[in-house]
C-alpha atoms as a PDB file:
ATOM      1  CA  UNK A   1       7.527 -30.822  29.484  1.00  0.00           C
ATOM      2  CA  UNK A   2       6.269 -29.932  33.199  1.00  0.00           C
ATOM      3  CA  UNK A   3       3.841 -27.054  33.574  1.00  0.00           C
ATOM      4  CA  UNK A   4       5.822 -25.913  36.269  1.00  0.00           C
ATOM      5  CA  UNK A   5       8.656 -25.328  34.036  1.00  0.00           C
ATOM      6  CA  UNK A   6       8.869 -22.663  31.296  1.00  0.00           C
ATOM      7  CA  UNK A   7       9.545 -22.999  27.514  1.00  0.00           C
ATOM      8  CA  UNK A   8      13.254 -22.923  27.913  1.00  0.00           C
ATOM      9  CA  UNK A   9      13.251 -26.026  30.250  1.00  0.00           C
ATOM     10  CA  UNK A  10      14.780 -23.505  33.270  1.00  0.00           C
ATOM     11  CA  UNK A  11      12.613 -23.938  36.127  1.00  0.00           C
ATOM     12  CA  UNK A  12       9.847 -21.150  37.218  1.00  0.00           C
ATOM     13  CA  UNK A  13      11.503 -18.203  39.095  1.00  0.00           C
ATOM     14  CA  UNK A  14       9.604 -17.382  42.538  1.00  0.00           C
ATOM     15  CA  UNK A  15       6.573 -15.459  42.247  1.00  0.00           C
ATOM     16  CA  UNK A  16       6.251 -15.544  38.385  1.00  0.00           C
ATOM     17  CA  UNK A  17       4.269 -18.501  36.906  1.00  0.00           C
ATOM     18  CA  UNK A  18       5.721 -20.758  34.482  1.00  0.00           C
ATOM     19  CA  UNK A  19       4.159 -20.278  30.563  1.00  0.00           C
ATOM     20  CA  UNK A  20       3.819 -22.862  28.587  1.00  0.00           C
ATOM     21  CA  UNK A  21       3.679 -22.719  24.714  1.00  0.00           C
ATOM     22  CA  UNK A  22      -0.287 -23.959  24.905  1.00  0.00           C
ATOM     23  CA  UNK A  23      -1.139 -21.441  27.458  1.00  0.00           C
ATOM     24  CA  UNK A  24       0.826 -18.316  25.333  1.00  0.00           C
ATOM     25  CA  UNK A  25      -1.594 -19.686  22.531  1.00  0.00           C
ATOM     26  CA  UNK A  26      -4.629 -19.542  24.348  1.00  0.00           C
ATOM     27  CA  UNK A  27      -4.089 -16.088  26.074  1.00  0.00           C
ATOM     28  CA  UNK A  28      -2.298 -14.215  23.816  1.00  0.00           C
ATOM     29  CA  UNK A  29      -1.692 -14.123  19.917  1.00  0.00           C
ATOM     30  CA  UNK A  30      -1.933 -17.446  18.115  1.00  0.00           C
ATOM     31  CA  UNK A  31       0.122 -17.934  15.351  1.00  0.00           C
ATOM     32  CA  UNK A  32      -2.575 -17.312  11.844  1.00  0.00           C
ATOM     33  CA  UNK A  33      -3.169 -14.081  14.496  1.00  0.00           C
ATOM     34  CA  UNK A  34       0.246 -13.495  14.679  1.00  0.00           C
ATOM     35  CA  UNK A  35       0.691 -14.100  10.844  1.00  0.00           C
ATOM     36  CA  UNK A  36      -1.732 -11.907   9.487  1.00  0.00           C
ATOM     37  CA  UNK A  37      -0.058  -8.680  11.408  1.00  0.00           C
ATOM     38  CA  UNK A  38       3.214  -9.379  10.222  1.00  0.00           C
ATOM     39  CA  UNK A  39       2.347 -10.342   6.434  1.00  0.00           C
ATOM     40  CA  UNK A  40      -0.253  -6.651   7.311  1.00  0.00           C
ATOM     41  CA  UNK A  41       3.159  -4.988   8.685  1.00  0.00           C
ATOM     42  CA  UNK A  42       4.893  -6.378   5.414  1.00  0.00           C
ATOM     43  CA  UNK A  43       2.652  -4.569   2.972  1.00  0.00           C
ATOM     44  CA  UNK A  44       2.531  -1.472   4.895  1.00  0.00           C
ATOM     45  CA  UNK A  45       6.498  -1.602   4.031  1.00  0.00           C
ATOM     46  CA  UNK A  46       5.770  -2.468   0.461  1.00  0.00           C
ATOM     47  CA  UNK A  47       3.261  -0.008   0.167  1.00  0.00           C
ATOM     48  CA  UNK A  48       5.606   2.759   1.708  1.00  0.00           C
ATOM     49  CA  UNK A  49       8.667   1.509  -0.724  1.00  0.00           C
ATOM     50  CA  UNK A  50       6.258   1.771  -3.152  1.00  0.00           C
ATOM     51  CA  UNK A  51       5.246   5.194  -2.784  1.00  0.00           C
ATOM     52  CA  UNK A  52       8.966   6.713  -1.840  1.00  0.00           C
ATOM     53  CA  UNK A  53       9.688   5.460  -5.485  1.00  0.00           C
ATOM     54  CA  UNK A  54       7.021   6.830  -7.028  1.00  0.00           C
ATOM     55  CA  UNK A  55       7.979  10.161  -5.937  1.00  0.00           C
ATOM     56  CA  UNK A  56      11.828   9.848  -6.573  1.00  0.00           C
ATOM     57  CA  UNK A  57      10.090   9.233  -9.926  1.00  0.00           C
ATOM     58  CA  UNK A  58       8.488  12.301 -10.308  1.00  0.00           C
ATOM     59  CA  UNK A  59      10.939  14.573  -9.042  1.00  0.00           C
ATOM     60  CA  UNK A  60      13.146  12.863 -11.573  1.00  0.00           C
ATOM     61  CA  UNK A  61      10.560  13.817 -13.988  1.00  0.00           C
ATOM     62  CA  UNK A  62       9.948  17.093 -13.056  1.00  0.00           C
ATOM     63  CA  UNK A  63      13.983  18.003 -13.160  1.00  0.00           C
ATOM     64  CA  UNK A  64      14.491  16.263 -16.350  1.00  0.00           C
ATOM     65  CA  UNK A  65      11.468  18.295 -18.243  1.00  0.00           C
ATOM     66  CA  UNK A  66      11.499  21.764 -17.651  1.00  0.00           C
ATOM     67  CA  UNK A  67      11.402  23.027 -20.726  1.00  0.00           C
ATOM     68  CA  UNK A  68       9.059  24.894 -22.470  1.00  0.00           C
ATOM     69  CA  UNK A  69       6.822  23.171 -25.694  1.00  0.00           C
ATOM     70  CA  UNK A  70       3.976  24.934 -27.622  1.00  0.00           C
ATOM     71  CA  UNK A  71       0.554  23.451 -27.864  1.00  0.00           C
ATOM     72  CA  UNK A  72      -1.447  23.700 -30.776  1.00  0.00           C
ATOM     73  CA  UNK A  73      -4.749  23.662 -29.485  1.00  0.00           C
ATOM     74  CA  UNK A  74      -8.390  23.573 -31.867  1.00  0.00           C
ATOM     75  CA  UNK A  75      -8.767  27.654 -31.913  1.00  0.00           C
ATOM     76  CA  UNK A  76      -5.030  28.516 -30.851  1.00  0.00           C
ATOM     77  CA  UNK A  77      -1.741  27.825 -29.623  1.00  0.00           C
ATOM     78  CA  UNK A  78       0.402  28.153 -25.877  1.00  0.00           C
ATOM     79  CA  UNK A  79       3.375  27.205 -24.389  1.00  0.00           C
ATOM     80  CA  UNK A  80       3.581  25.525 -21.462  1.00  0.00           C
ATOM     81  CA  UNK A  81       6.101  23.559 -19.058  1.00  0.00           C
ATOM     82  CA  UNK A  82       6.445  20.233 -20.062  1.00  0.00           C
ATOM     83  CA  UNK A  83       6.443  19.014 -16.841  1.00  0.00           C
ATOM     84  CA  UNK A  84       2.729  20.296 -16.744  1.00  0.00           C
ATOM     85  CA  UNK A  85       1.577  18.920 -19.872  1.00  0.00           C
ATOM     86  CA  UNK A  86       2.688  15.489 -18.772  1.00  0.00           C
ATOM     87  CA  UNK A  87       1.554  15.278 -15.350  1.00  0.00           C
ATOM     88  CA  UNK A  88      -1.741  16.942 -16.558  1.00  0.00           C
ATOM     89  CA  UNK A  89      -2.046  14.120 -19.219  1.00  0.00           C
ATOM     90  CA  UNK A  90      -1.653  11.438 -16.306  1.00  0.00           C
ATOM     91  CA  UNK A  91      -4.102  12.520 -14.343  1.00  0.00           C
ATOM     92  CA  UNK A  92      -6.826  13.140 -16.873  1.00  0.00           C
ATOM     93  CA  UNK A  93      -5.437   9.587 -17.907  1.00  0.00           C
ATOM     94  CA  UNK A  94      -5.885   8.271 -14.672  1.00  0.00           C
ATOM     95  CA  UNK A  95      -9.689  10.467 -14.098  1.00  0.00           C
ATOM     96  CA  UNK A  96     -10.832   9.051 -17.553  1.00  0.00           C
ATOM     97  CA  UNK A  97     -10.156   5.479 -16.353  1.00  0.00           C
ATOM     98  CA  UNK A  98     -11.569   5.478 -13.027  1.00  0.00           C
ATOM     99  CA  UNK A  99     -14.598   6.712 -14.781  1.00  0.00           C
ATOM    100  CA  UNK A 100     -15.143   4.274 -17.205  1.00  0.00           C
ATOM    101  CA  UNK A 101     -14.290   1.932 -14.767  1.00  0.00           C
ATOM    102  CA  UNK A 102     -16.846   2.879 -13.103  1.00  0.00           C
ATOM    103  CA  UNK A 103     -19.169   2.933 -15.942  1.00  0.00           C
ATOM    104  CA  UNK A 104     -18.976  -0.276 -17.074  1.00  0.00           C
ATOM    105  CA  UNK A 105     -19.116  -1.667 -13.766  1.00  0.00           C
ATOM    106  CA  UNK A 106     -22.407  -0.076 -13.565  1.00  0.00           C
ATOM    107  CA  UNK A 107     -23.833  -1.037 -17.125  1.00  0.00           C
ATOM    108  CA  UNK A 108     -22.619  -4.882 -16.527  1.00  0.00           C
ATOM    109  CA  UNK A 109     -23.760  -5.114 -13.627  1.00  0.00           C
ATOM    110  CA  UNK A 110     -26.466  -7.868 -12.042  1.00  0.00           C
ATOM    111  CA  UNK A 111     -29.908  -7.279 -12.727  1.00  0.00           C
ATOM    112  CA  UNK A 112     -31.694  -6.609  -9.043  1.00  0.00           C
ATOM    113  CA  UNK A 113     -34.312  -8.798  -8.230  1.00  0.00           C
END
């Protein structure tokens, strides 16, 4: 292909120069560049599906467990929502793993030098 010519084999218009598919490489985006922001772009989306799910989930939950249930507790008894007692069992799930995490990351770690 000419330089003088663009990509689609039409000739260069007055005024505007002709681009060829080296030059667009060299001066703009090249394609791992061009790559890594779509595949980035693709788990944003995935991420964001991800997370609308998630909280179709819990409103699900929430509407399906309103109901009240008694807790026997070590010096006593309540009642409480459901809903509560399960997302408050998640969390403290989720708290009680990032720590441990955390710990043994810590206690296995490499000896510094």
């Amino acid at each position: 292909m000419d330089s003088s010519e663009p990509r689609s084999g039409q000739p260069a218009e007055a005024g505007r120069p002709a681009v060829t598919v080296a030059a667009a490489e060299t001066e703009g985006e090249t394609r791992g560049a061009r790559f890594a922001r779509k595949a980035h772009r693709t788990r944003l989306y995935l991420y964001l599906g991800a997370t609308v799910t998630l909280l179709v989930f819990l409103i699900a939950l929430v509407i399906a467990n309103t109901g009240h249930v008694q807790v026997s507790w070590v010096f006593g008894s309540s009642s409480v929502s459901l809903v509560w007692l399960v997302l408050f069992s998640a969390i403290l799930g989720l708290l009680l793993g990032l720590i441990l995490a955390a710990l043994f990351r810590w206690r296995t770690r490499a000896p510094r030098v």
